[in-house]
Protein backbone atom coordinates (compact mmCIF):
# COMPACT_ATOMS: atom_id res chain seq x y z
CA UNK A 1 0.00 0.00 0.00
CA UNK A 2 2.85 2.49 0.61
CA UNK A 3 4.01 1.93 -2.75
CA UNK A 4 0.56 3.05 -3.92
CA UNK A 5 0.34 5.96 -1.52
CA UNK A 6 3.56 7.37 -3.25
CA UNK A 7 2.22 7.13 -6.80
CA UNK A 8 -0.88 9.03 -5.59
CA UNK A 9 0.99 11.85 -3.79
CA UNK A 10 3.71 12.12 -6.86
CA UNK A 11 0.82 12.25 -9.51
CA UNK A 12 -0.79 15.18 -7.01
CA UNK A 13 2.62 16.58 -7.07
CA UNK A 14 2.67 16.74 -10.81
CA UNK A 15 -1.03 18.14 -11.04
CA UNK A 16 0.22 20.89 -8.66
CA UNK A 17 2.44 21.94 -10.81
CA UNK A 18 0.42 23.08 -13.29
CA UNK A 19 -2.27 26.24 -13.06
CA UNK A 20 -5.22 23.89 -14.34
CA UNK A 21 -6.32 20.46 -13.51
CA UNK A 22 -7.23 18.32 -15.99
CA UNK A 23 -11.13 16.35 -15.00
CA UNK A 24 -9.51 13.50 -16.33
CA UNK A 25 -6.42 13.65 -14.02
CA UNK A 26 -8.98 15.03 -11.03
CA UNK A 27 -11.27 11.81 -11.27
CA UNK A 28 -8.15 9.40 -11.20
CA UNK A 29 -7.19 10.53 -8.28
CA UNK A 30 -10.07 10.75 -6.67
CA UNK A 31 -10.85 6.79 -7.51
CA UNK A 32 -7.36 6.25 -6.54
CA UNK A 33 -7.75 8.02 -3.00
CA UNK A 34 -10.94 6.32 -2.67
CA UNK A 35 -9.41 2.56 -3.27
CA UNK A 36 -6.34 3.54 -0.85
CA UNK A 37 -9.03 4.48 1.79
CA UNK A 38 -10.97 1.31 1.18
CA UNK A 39 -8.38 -0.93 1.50
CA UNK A 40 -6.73 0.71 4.72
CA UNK A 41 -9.96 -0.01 6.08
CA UNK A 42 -10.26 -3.20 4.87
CA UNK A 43 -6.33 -3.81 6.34
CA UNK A 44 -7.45 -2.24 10.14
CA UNK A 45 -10.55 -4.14 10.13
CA UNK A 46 -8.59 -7.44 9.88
CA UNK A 47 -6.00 -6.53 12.22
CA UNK A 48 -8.90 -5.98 15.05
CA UNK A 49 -8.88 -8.86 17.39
């Protein structure tokens, strides 16, 4: 998952870059926050005893 948290944060990084966002680039990162959130989630739920 950490390997997937740095893609998100360096494709942020690139979008920051720039003066406008592309909806394209907006939604992909959106569904990619939304999947990392899922799946931490998913991860804490199974570590609860």
């Amino acid at each position: 998952m950490k390997s997937e948290m740095e893609e998100v944060r360096e494709t942020l990084n690139k979008m920051m870059d720039f003066d406008s966002f592309d909806l394209d680039e907006t939604l992909l990162i959106s569904q990619m926050m939304d999947k990392l959130i899922i799946e931490y989630y998913k991860s804490d739920l199974n570590n609860v005893s």
